[in-house]
C-alpha atoms as a PDB file:
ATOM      1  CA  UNK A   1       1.171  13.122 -20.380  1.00  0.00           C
ATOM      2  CA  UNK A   2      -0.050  16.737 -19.920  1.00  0.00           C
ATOM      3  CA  UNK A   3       3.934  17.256 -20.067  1.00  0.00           C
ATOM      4  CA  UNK A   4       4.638  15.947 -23.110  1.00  0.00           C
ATOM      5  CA  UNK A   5       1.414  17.731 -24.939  1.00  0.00           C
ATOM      6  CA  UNK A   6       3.043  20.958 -23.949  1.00  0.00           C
ATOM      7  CA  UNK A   7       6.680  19.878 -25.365  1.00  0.00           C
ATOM      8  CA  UNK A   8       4.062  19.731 -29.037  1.00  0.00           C
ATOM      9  CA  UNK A   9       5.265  17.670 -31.962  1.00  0.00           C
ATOM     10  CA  UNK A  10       8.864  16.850 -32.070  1.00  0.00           C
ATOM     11  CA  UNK A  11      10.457  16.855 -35.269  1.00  0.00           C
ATOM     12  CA  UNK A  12      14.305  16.189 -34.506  1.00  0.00           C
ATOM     13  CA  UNK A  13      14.335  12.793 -35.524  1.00  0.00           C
ATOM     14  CA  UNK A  14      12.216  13.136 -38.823  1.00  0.00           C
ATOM     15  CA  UNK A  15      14.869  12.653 -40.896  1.00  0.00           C
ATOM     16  CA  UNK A  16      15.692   9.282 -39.162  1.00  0.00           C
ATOM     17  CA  UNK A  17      11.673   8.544 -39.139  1.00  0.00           C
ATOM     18  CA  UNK A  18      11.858   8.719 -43.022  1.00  0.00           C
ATOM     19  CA  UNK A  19      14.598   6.686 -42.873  1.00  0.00           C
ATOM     20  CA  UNK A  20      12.979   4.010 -41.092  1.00  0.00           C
ATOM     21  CA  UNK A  21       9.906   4.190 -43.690  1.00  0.00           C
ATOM     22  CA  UNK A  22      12.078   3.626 -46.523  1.00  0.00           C
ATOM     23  CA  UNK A  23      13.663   0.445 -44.493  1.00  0.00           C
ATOM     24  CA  UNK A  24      10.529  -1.328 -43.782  1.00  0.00           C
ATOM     25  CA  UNK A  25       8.439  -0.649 -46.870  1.00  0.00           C
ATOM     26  CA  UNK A  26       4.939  -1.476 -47.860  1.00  0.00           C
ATOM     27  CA  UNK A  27       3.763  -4.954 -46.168  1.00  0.00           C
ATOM     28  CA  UNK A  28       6.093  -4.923 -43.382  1.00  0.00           C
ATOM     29  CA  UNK A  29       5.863  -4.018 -39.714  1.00  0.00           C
ATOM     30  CA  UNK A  30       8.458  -1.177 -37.846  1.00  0.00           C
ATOM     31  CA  UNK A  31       8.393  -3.191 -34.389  1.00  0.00           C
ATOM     32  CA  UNK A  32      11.484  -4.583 -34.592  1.00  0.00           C
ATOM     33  CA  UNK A  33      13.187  -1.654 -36.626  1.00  0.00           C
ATOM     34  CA  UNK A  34      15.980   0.328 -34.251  1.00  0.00           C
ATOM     35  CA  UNK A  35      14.148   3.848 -34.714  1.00  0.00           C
ATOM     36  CA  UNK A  36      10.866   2.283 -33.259  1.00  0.00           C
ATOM     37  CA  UNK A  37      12.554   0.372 -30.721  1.00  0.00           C
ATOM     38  CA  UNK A  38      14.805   3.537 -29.784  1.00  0.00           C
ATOM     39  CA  UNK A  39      11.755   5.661 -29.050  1.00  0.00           C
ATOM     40  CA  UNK A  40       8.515   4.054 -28.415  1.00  0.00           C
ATOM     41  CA  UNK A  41       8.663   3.845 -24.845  1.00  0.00           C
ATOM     42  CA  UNK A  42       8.424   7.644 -24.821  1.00  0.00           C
ATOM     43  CA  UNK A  43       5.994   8.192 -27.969  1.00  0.00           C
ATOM     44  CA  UNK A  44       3.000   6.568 -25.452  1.00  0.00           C
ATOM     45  CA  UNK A  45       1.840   7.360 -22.089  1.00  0.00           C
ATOM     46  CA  UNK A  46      -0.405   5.384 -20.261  1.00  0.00           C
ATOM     47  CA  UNK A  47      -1.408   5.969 -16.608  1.00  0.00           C
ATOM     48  CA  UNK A  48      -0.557   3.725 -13.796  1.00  0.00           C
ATOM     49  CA  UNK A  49      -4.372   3.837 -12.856  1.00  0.00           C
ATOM     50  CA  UNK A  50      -5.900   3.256 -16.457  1.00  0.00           C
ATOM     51  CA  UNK A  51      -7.041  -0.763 -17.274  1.00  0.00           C
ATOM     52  CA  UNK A  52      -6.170  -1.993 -20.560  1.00  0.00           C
ATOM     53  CA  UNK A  53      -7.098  -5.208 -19.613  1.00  0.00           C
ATOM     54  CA  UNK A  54     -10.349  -6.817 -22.011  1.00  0.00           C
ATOM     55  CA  UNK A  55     -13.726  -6.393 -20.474  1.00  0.00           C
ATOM     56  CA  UNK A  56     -13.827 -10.099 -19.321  1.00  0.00           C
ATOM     57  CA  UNK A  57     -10.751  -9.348 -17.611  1.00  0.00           C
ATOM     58  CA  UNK A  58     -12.061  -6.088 -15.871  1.00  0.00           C
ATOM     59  CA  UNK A  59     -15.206  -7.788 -14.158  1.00  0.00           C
ATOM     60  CA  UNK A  60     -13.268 -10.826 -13.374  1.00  0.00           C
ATOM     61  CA  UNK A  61     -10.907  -8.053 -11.612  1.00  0.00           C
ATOM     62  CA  UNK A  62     -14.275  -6.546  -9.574  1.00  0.00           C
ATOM     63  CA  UNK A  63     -15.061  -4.049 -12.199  1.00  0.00           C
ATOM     64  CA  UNK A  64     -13.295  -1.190 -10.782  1.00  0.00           C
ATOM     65  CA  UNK A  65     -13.751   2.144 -12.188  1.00  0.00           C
ATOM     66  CA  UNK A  66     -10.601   4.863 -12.522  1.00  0.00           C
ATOM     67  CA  UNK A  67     -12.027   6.843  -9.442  1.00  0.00           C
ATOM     68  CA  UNK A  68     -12.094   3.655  -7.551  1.00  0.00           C
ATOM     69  CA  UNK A  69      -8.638   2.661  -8.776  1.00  0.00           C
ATOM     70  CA  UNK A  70      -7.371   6.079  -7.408  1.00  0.00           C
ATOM     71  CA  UNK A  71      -9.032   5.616  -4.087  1.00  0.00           C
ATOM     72  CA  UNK A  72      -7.627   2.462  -3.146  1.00  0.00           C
ATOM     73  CA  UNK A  73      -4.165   3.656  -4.454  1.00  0.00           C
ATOM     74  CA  UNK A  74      -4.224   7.209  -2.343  1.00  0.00           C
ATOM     75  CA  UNK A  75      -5.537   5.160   0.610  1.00  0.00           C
ATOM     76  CA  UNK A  76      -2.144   2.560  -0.512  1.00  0.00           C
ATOM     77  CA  UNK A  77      -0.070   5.442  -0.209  1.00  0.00           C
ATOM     78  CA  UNK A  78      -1.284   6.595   2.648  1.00  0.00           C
ATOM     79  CA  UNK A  79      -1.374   3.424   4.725  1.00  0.00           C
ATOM     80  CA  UNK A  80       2.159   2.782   3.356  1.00  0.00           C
ATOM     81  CA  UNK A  81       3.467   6.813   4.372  1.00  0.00           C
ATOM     82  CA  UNK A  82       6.734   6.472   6.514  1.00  0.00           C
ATOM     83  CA  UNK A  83       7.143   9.943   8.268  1.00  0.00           C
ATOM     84  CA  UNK A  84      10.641  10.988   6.837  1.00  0.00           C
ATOM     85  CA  UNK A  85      13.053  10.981   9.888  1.00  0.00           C
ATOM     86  CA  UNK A  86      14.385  14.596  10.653  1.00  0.00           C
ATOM     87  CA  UNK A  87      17.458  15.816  13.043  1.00  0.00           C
ATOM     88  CA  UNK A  88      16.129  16.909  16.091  1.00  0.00           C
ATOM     89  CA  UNK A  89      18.213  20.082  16.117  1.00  0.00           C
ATOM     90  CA  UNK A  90      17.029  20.510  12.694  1.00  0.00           C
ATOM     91  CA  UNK A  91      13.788  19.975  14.187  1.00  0.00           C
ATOM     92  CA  UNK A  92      13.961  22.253  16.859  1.00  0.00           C
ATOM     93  CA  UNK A  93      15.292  25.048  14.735  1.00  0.00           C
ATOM     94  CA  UNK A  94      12.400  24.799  12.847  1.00  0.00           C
ATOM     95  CA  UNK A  95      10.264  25.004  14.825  1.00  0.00           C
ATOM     96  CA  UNK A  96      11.638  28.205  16.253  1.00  0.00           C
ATOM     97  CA  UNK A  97      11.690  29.788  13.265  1.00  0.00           C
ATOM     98  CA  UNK A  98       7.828  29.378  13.140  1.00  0.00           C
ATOM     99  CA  UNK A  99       7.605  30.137  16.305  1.00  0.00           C
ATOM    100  CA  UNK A 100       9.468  33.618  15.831  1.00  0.00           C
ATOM    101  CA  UNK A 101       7.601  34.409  12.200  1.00  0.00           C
ATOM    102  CA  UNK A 102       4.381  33.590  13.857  1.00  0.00           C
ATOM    103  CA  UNK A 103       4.907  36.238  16.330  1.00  0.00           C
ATOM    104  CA  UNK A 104       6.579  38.824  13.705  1.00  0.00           C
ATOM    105  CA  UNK A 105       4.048  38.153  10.638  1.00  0.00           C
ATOM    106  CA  UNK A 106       0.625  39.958  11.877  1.00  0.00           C
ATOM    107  CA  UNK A 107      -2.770  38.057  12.214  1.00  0.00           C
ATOM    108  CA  UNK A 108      -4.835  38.017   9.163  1.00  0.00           C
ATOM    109  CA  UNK A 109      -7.480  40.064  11.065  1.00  0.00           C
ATOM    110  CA  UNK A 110      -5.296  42.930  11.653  1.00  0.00           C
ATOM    111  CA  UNK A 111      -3.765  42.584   8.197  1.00  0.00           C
ATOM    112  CA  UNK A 112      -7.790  43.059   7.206  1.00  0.00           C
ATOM    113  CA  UNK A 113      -8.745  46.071   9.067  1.00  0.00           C
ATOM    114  CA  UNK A 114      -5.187  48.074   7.939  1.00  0.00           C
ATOM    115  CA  UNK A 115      -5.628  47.178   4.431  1.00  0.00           C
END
């Protein structure tokens, strides 16, 4: 959503907009209309975590707020996390590569007292 604030108002299809206007006239809905169809999915953003469901609904659901919605989804995730498989020469080149910078890059302490 923040994404799609930044990209501001869009005004290549306005023409085609208009156009649409002028099909569907006064009384009439724009639903069904190819221009609407053709674009609404991406004119409306609604998070994952957000409940449109009616208040009824919600406490019938156990009246879970957002920040309770986002803990049991991170703790999801995390009971669901698969450690990605990784080569073990891969592995092992890695980790002598850290092994070498660690021993190249000074401590933070001495980077302190020369700077």
């Amino acid at each position: 959503m923040g994404y799609r604030m930044t990209q501001g108002i869009q005004w290549d299809d306005f023409d085609e907009a208009l156009a649409a206007v002028r099909d569907v006239g006064p009384g009439s809905h724009y639903f069904g209309h190819p221009h609407t169809q053709a674009n609404f999915e991406k004119a409306f953003f609604i998070p994952k975590l957000f409940d449109n469901n009616s208040i009824e609904q919600w406490y019938a659901d156990g009246s879970k707020d957002i920040k309770q919605r986002a803990l049991d989804h991170a703790r999801r995730l995390l009971a669901e996390y698969e450690e990605p498989k990784l080569d073990v020469a891969k592995d092992e080149e890695l980790r002598a590569y850290i092994d070498r910078r660690s021993r190249e890059i000074p401590a933070v302490d001495a980077l302190n007292e020369e700077y």
